[in-house]
N, C-alpha and C. Protein backbone atom coordinates (compact mmCIF):
# COMPACT_ATOMS: atom_id res chain seq x y z
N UNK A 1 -54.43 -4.23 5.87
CA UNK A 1 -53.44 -3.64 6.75
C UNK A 1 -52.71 -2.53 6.01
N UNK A 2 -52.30 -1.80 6.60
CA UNK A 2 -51.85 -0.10 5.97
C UNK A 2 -50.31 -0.59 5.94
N UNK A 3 -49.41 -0.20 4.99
CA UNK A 3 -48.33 -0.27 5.16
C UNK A 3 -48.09 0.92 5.73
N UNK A 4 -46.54 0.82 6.37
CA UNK A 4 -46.04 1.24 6.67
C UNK A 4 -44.73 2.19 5.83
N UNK A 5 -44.57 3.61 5.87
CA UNK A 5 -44.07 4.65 5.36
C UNK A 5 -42.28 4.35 6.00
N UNK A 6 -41.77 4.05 5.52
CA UNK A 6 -40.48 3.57 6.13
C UNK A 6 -38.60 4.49 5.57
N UNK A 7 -39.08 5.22 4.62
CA UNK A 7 -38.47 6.06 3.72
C UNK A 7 -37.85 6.74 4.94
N UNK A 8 -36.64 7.62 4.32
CA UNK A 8 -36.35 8.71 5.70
C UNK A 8 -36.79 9.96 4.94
N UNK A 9 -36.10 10.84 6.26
CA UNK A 9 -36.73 12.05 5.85
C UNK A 9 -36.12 13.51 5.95
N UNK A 10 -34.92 12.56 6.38
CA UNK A 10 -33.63 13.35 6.64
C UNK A 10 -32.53 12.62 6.19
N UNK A 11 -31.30 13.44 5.99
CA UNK A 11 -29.66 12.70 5.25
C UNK A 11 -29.33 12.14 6.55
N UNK A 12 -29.45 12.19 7.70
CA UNK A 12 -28.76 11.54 8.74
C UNK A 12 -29.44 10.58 8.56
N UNK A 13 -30.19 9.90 8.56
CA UNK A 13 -30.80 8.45 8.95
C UNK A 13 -30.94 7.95 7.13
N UNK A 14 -30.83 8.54 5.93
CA UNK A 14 -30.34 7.71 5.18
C UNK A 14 -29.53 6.34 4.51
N UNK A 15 -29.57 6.20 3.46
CA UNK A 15 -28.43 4.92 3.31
C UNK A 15 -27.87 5.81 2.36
N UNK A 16 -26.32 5.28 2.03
CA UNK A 16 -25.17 5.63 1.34
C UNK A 16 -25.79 5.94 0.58
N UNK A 17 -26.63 5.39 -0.66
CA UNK A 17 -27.75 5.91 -1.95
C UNK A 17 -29.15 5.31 -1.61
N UNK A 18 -29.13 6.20 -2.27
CA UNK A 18 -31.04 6.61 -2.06
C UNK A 18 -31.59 6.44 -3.58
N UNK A 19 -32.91 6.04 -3.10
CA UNK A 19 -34.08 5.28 -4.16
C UNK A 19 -34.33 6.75 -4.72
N UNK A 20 -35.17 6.96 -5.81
CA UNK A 20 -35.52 8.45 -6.04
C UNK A 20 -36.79 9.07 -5.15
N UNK A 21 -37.93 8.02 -4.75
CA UNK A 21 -38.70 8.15 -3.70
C UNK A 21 -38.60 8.51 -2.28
N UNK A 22 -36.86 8.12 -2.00
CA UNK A 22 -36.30 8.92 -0.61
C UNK A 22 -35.86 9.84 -0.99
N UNK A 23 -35.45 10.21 -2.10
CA UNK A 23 -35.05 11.47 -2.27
C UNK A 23 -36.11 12.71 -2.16
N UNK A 24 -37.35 12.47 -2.84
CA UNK A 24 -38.53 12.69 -2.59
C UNK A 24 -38.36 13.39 -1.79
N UNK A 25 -39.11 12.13 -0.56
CA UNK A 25 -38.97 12.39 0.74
C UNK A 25 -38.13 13.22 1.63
N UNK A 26 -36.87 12.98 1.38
CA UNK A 26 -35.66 13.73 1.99
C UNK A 26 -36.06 15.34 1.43
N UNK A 27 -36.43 15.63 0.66
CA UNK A 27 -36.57 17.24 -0.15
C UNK A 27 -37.59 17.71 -0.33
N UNK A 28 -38.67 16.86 0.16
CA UNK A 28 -40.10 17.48 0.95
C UNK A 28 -40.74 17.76 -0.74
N UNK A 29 -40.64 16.70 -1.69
CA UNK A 29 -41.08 17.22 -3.14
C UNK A 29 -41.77 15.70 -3.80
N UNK A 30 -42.89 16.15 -4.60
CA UNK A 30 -43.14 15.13 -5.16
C UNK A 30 -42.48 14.16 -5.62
N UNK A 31 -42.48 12.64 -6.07
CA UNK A 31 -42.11 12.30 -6.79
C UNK A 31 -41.93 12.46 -8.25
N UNK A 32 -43.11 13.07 -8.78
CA UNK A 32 -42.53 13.64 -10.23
C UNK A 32 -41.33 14.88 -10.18
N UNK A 33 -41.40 15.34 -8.73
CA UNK A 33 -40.60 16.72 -9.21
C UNK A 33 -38.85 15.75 -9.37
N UNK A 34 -39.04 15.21 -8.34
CA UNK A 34 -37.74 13.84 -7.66
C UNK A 34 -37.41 13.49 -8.87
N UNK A 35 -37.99 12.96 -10.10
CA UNK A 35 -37.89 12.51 -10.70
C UNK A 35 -37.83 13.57 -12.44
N UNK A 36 -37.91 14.42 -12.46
CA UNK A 36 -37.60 15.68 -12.97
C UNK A 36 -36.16 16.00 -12.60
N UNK A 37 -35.96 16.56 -11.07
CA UNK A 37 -34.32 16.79 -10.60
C UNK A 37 -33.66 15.58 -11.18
N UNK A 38 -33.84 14.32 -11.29
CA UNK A 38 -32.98 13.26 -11.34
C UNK A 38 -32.58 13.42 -12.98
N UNK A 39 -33.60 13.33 -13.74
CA UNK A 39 -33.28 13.68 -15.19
C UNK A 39 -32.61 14.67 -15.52
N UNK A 40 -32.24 15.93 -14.99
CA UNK A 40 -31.79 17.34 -14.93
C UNK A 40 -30.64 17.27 -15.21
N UNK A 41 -29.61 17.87 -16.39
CA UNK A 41 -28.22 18.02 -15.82
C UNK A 41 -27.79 18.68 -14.51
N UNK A 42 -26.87 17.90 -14.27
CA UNK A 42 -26.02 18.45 -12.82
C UNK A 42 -26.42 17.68 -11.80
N UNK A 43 -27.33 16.89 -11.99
CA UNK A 43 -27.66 16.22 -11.25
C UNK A 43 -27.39 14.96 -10.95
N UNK A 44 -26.97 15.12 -9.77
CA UNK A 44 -26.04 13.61 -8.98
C UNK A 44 -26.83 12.31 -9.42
N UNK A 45 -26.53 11.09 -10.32
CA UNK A 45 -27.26 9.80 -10.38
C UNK A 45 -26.25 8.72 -10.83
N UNK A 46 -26.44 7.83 -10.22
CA UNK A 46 -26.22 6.41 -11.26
C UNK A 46 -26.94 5.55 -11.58
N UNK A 47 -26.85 5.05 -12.71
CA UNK A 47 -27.87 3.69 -13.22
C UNK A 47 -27.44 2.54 -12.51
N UNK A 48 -28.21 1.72 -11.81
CA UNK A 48 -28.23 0.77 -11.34
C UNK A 48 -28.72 -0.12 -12.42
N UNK A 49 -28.83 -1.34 -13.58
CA UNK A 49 -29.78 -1.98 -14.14
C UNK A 49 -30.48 -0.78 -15.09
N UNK A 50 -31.83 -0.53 -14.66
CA UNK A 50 -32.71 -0.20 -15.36
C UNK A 50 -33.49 0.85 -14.27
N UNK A 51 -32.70 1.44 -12.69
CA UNK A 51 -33.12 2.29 -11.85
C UNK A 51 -32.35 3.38 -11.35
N UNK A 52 -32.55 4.41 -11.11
CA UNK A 52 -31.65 5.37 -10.39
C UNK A 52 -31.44 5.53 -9.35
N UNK A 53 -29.90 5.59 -8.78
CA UNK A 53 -29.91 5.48 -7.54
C UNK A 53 -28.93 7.32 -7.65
N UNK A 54 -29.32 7.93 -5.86
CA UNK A 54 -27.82 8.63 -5.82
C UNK A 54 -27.51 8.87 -4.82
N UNK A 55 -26.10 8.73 -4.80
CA UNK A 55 -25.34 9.03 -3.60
C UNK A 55 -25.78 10.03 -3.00
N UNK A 56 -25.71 9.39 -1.67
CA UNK A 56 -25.83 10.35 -0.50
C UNK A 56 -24.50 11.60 -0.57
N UNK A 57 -23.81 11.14 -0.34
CA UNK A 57 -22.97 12.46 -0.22
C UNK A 57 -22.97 13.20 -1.29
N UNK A 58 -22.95 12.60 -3.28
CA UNK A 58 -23.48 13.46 -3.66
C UNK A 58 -24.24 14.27 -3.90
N UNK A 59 -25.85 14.15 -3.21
CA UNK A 59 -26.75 14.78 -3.22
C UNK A 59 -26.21 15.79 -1.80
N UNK A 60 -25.72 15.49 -0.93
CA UNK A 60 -25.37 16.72 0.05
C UNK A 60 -24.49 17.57 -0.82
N UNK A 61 -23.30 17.45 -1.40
CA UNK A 61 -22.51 18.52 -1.87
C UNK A 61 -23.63 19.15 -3.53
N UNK A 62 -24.55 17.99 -4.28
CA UNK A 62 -25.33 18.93 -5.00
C UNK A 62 -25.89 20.43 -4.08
N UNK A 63 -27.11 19.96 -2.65
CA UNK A 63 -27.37 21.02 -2.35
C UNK A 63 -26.57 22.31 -2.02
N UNK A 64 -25.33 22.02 -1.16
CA UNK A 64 -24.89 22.95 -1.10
C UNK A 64 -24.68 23.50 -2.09
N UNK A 65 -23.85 23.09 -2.98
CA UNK A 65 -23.45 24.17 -4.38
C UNK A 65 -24.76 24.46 -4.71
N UNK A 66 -25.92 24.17 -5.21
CA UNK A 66 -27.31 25.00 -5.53
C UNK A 66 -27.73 25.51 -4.55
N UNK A 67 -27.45 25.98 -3.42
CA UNK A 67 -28.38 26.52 -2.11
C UNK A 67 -27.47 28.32 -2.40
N UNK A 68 -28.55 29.38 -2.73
CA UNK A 68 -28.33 30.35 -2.85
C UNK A 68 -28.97 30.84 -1.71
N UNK A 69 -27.66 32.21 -1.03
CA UNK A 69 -28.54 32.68 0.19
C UNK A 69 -28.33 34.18 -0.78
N UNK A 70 -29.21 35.00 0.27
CA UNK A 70 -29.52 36.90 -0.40
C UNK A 70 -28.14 37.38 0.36
């Protein structure tokens, strides 16, 4: 049986923090890249244990402050 893809894929239907694999998802990017941004300074995370989680709202106010328009 196929699992089922259950991740979102947008910040509205999110949870408060996100796995790094929804983040992924949410930013249309690999998981290695997901997981590259997460290691990055400036970049929104907390350690959970031995996993990274990050806030939803901080990952909305990350993009905005990095979203450059011309």
């Amino acid at each position: 049986m196929d699992r089922i893809d259950t991740r979102p894929t947008n910040l509205d239907d999110a949870p408060a923090c996100l796995k790094v694999p929804e983040v992924a998802a949410i930013l249309g990017v690999s998981r290695a890249q997901a997981y590259n941004l997460v290691n990055s300074n400036g970049f929104p995370r907390l350690m959970v244990g031995r996993r990274f989680v990050i806030p939803k709202e901080a990952l909305i106010n990350w993009i905005e402050q990095n979203t450059h328009t011309a």
